[in-house]
Protein backbone atom coordinates (compact mmCIF):
# COMPACT_ATOMS: atom_id res chain seq x y z
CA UNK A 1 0.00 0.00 0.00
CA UNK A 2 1.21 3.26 -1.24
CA UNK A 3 0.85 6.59 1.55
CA UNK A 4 -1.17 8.21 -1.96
CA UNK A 5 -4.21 6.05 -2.35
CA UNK A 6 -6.78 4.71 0.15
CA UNK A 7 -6.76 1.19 1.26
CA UNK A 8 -9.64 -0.76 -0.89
CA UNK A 9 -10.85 -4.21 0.50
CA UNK A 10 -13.70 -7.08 -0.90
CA UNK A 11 -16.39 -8.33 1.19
CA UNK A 12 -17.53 -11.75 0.39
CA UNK A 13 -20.21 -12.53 2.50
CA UNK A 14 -23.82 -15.14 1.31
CA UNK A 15 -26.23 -12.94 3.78
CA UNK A 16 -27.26 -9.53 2.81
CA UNK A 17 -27.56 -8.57 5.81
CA UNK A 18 -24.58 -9.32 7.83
CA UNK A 19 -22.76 -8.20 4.65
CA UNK A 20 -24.17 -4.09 5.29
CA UNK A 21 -23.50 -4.82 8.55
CA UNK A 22 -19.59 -5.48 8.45
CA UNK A 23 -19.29 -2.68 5.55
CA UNK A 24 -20.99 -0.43 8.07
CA UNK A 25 -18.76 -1.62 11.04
CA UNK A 26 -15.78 -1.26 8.94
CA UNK A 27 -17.17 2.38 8.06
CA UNK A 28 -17.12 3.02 11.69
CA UNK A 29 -13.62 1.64 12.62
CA UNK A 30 -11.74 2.93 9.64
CA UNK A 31 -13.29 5.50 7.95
CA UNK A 32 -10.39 5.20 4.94
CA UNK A 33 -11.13 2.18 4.02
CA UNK A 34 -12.64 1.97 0.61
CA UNK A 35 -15.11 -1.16 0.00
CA UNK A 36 -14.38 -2.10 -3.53
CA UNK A 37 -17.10 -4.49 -4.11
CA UNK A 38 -19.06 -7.24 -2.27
CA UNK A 39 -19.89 -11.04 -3.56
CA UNK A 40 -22.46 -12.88 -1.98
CA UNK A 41 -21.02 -16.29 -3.32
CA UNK A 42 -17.89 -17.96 -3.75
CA UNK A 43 -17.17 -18.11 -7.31
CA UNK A 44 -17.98 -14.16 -7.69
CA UNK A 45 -15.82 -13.07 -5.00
CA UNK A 46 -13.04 -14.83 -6.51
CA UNK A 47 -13.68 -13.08 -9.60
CA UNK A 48 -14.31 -9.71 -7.68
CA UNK A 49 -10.93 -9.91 -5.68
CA UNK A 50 -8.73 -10.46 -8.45
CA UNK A 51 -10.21 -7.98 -10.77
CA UNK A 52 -9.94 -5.15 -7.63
CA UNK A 53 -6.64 -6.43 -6.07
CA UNK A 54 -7.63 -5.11 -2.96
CA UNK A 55 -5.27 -4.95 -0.16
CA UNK A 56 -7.64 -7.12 1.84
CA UNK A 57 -10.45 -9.31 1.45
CA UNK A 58 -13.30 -10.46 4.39
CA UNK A 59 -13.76 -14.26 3.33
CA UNK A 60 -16.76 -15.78 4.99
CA UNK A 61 -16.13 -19.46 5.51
CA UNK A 62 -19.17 -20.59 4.58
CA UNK A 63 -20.90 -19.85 1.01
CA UNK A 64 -22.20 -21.29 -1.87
CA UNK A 65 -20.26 -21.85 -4.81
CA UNK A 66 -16.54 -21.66 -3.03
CA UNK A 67 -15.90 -21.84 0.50
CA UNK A 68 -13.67 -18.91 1.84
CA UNK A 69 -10.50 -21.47 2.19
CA UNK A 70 -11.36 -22.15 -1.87
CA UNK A 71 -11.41 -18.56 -2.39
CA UNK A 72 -8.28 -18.03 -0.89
CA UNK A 73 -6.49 -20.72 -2.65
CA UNK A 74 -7.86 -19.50 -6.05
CA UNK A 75 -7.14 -15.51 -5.18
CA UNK A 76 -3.37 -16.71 -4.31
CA UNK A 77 -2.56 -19.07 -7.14
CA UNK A 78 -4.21 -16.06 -10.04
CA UNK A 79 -2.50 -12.78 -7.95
CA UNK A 80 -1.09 -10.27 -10.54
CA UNK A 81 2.68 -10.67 -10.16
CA UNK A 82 2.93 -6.66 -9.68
CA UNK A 83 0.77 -6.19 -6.67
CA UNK A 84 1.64 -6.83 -3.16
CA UNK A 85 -0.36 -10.47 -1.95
CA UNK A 86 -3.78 -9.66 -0.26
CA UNK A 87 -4.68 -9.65 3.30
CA UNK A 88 -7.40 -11.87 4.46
CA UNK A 89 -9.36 -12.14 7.05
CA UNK A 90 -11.99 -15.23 7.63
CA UNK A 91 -15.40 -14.35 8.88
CA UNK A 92 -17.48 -17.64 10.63
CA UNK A 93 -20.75 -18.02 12.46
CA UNK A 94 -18.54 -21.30 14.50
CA UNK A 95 -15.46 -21.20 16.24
CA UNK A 96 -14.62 -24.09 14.38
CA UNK A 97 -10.97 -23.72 13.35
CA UNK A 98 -8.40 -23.49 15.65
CA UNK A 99 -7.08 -19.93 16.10
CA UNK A 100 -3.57 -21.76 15.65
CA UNK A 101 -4.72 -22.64 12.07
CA UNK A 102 -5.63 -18.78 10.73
CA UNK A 103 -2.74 -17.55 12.27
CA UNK A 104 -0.76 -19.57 9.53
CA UNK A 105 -2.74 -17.85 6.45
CA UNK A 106 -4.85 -14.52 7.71
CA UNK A 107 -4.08 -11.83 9.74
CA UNK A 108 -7.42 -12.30 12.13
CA UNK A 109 -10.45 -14.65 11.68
CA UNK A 110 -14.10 -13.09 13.31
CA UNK A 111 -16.86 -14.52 14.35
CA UNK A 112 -20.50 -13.95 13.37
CA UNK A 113 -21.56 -11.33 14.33
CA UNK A 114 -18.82 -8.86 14.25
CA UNK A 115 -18.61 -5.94 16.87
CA UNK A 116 -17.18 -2.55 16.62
CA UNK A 117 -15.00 -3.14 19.35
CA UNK A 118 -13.64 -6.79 17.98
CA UNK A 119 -13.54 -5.42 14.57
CA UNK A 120 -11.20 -2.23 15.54
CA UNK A 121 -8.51 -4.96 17.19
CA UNK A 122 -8.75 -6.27 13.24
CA UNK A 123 -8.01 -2.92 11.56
CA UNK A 124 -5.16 -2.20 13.97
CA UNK A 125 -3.60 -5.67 12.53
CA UNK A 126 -4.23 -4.90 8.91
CA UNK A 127 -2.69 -1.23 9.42
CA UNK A 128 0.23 -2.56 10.98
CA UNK A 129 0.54 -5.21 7.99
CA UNK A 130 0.03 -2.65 5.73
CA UNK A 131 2.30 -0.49 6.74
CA UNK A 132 5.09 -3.13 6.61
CA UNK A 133 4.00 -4.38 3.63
CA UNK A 134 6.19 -2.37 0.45
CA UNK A 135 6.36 -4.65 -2.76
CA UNK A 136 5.14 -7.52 -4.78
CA UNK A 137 5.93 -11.27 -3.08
CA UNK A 138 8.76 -12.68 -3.86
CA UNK A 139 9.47 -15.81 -5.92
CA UNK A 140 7.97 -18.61 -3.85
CA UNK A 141 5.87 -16.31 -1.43
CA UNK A 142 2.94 -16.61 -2.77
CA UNK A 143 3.30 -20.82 -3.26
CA UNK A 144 3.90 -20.78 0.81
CA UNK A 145 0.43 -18.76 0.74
CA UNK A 146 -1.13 -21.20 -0.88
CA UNK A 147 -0.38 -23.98 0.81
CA UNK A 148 -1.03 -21.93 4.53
CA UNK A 149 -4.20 -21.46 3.49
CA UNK A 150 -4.85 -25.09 2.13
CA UNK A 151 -3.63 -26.40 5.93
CA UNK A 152 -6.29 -24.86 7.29
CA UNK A 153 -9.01 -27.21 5.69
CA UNK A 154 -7.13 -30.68 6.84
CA UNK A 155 -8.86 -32.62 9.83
CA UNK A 156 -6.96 -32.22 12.95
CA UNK A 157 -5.78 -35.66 12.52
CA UNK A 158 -4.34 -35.14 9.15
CA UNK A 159 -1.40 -33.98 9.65
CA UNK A 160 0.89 -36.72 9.04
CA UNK A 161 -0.55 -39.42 11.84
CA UNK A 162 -2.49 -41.23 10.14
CA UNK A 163 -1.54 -44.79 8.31
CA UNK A 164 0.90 -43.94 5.19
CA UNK A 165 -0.60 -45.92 1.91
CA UNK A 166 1.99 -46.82 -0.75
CA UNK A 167 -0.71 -48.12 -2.78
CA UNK A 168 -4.17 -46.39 -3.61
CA UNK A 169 -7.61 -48.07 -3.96
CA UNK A 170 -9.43 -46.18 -6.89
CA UNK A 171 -12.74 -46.62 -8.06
CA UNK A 172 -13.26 -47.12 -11.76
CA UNK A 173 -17.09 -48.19 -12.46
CA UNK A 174 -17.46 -51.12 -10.25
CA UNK A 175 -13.84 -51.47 -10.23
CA UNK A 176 -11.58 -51.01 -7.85
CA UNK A 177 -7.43 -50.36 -8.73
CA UNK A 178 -5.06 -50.80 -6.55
CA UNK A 179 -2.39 -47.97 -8.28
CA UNK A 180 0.98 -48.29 -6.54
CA UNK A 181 1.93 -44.75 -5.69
CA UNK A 182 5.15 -44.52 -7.55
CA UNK A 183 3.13 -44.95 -10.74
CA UNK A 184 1.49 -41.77 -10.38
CA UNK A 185 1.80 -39.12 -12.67
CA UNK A 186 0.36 -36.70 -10.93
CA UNK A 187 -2.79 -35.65 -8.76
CA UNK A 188 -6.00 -33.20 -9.88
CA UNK A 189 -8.27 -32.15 -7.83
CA UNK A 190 -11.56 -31.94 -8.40
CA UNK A 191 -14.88 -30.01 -6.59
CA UNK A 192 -15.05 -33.61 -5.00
CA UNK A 193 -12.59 -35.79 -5.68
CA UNK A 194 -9.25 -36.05 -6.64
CA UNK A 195 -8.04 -37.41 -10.13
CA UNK A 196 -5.31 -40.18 -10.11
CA UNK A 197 -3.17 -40.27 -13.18
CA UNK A 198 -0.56 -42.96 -14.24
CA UNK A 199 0.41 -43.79 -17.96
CA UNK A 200 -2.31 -46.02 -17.80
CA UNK A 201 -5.62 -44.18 -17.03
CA UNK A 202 -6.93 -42.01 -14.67
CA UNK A 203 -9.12 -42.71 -11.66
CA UNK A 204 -11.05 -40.64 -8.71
CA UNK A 205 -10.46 -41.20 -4.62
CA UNK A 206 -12.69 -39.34 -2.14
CA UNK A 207 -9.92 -37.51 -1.11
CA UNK A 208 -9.44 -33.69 -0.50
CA UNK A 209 -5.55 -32.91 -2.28
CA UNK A 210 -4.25 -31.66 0.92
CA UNK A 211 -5.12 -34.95 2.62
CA UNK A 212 -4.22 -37.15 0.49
CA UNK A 213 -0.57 -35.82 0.25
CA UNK A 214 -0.58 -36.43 4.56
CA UNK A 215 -1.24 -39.94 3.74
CA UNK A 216 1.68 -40.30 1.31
CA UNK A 217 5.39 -40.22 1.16
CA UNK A 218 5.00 -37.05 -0.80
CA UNK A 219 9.01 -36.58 -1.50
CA UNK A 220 8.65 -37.09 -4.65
CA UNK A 221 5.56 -34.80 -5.67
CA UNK A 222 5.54 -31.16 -6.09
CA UNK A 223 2.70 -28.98 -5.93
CA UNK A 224 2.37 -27.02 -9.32
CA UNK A 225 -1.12 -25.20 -9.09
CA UNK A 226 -3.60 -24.98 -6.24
CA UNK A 227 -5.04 -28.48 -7.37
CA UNK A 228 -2.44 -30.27 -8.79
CA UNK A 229 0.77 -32.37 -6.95
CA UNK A 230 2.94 -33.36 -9.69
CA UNK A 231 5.57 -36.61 -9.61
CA UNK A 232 8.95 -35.09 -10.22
CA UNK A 233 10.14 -37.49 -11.90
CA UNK A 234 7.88 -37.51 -14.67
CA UNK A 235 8.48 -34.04 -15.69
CA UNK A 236 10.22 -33.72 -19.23
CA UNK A 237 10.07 -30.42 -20.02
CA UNK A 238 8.53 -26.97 -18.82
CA UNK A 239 7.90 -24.22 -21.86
CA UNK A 240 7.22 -20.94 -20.80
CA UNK A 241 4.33 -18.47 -23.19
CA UNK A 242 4.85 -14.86 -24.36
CA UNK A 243 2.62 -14.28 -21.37
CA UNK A 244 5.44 -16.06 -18.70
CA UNK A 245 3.22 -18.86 -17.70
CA UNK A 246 4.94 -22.39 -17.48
CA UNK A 247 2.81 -25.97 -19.12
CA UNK A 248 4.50 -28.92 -18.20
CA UNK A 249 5.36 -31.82 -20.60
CA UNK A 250 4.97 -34.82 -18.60
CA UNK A 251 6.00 -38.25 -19.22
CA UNK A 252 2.88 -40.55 -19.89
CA UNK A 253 0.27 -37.58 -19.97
CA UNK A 254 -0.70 -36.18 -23.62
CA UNK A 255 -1.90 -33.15 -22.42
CA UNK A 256 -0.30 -30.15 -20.90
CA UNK A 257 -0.33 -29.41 -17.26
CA UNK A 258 -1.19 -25.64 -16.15
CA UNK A 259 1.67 -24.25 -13.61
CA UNK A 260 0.05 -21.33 -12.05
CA UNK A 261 1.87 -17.90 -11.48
CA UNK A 262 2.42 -18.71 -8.08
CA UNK A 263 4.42 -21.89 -8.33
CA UNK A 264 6.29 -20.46 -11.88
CA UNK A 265 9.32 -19.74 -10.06
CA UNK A 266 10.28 -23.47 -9.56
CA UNK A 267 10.49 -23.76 -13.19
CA UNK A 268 12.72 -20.66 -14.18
CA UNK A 269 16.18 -21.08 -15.41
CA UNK A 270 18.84 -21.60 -13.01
C-alpha cells in the first residue's frame, strides 16, 4: 500500500444482511477504508478480488459456490505478479478452526456477528501489515500462501498421523485399482474428488488434495497449481508463453499441465 491512495478491501459474504453490517462496522472503525465491491457467493468473489486487487479481502467461511478457504487458494494461485499479496481475514458463524490454524494464512479470523469493538482490534492488525508491507511477493511467497491457506481445511488428525498408503484403492465403475503410488503421474483435484493419473488411465479417490498428500510419502511430488501435486520425476520439459506462464510436458500424460503464477518460479532457469 502506497501513503497516496486509500486502502480498498472485498467483502464476500452469502447474507445480505450481515454483509451491510460489516461494511458499516468497517465504516465506523476505519473510515479510509474503501469497499471495492461485495460477492455474496464464492465463485464471484473470486472473480471480484482479483479484478480489484484489494489490499484485503473479508472471506466468509461458509458460502455457496466456493468456501472462503477455496477462495483463498484461487485468489493466491491467479494474484497479478505486480501487486503486493492480499490480506485476508476469515469471517465464521462457528469457532470451528483453531485460532492456531488462521494464524498460519490470515491476519485475524471473526466470528458472526462482528462488533465494533472486535472489529477495531482487526483494523489495527491490517494497518500494521500494511504499513510493513512495500512490494510484490517474492518468488515462492505466494506458493507458501497457498499452501497456509490449504492447511487450514485438513482434519486435525491429518497432519501426518495417520496410516501412510503406498498403494491407492481407486474406483473405476465397479472397479476397484489398486495404483501403486510410484506410478502416479500426478494428482487433480476436483470439486469432489481427486483425479489419479498414471500412464495407464486415470481414476477418482474421495480424497481432498491436501489430505491425500498427509497420507503419502510425498518426496517425490511437487505442488504445481492450487489443485495439482505433480511426480517429479515424470516431468520432461517446462515451456514458458509470451505471457510467462509455465505448461509442463509430462512423461505418460498427452496433455499439458497448467503451472500457475504462483508456483512459476520453480520452473525458471537456473
Amino acid at each position: 500500500m502506497t501513503d497516496d491512495r486509500r486502502p480498498t478491501a472485498v467483502i464476500a459474504e452469502d447474507e445480505p444482511v450481515l454483509a451491510r453490517t460489516l461494511a458499516r462496522l468497517l465504516e465506523q472503525a476505519w473510515p479510509e477504508l474503501r469497499i471495492a465491491g461485495v460477492a455474496d457467493d464464492g465463485l464471484r468473489a473470486t472473480e471480484l478480488a482479483l479484478a480489484e486487487a484489494p489490499d484485503v479481502v473479508f472471506l466468509d467461511i461458509k458460502m455457496p459456490g466456493r468456501n472462503g478457504i477455496e477462495v483463498a487458494e484461487a485468489v493466491a494461485d491467479d494474484w497479478p505478479d505486480e501487486r503486493p499479496e492480499p490480506l485476508f481475514v476469515f469471517v465464521t458463524a462457528f469457532d470451528e478452526f483453531a485460532v492456531s490454524a488462521f494464524e498460519r494464512a490470515a491476519v485475524d479470523y471473526l466470528l458472526k456477528p462482528a462488533t465494533v469493538e472486535r472489529l477495531q482490534q482487526t483494523v489495527l492488525r491490517l494497518k500494521a501489515r500494511l504499513a510493513a508491507r512495500t512490494a510484490p511477493p517474492e518468488a515462492g511467497e505466494r506458493a507458501a500462501l497457498i499452501q497456509r491457506v490449504q492447511s487450514i481445511a485438513l482434519p486435525a488428525t491429518a497432519a501426518g498421523t495417520g496410516e501412510r498408503i503406498k498403494v491407492i484403492r481407486a474406483g473405476v465403475g465397479n472397479t476397484v485399482r489398486m495404483i501403486p503410488v510410484a506410478e502416479v503421474v500426478c494428482f487433480e483435484a476436483t470439486e469432489k474428488y481427486v483425479n489419479v493419473v498414471t500412464p495407464s488411465g486415470e481414476a477418482l479417490v474421495r480424497l481432498s488434495l491436501r489430505e491425500l498428500m498427509t497420507r503419502i510419502d510425498s518426496n517425490d511430488f511437487i505442488q504445481v497449481h492450487r489443485s495439482v501435486m505433480v511426480n517429479s520425476s515424470a516431468i520432461l520439459s517446462a515451456t514458458r508463453d509470451e505471457n510467462g506462464h509455465y505448461s509442463l510436458a509430462v512423461r505418460g500424460l498427452q496433455r499439458p499441465l497448467k503451472v500457475s503464477r504462483a508456483f512459476g518460479h520453480l520452473f525458471r532457469p537456473m
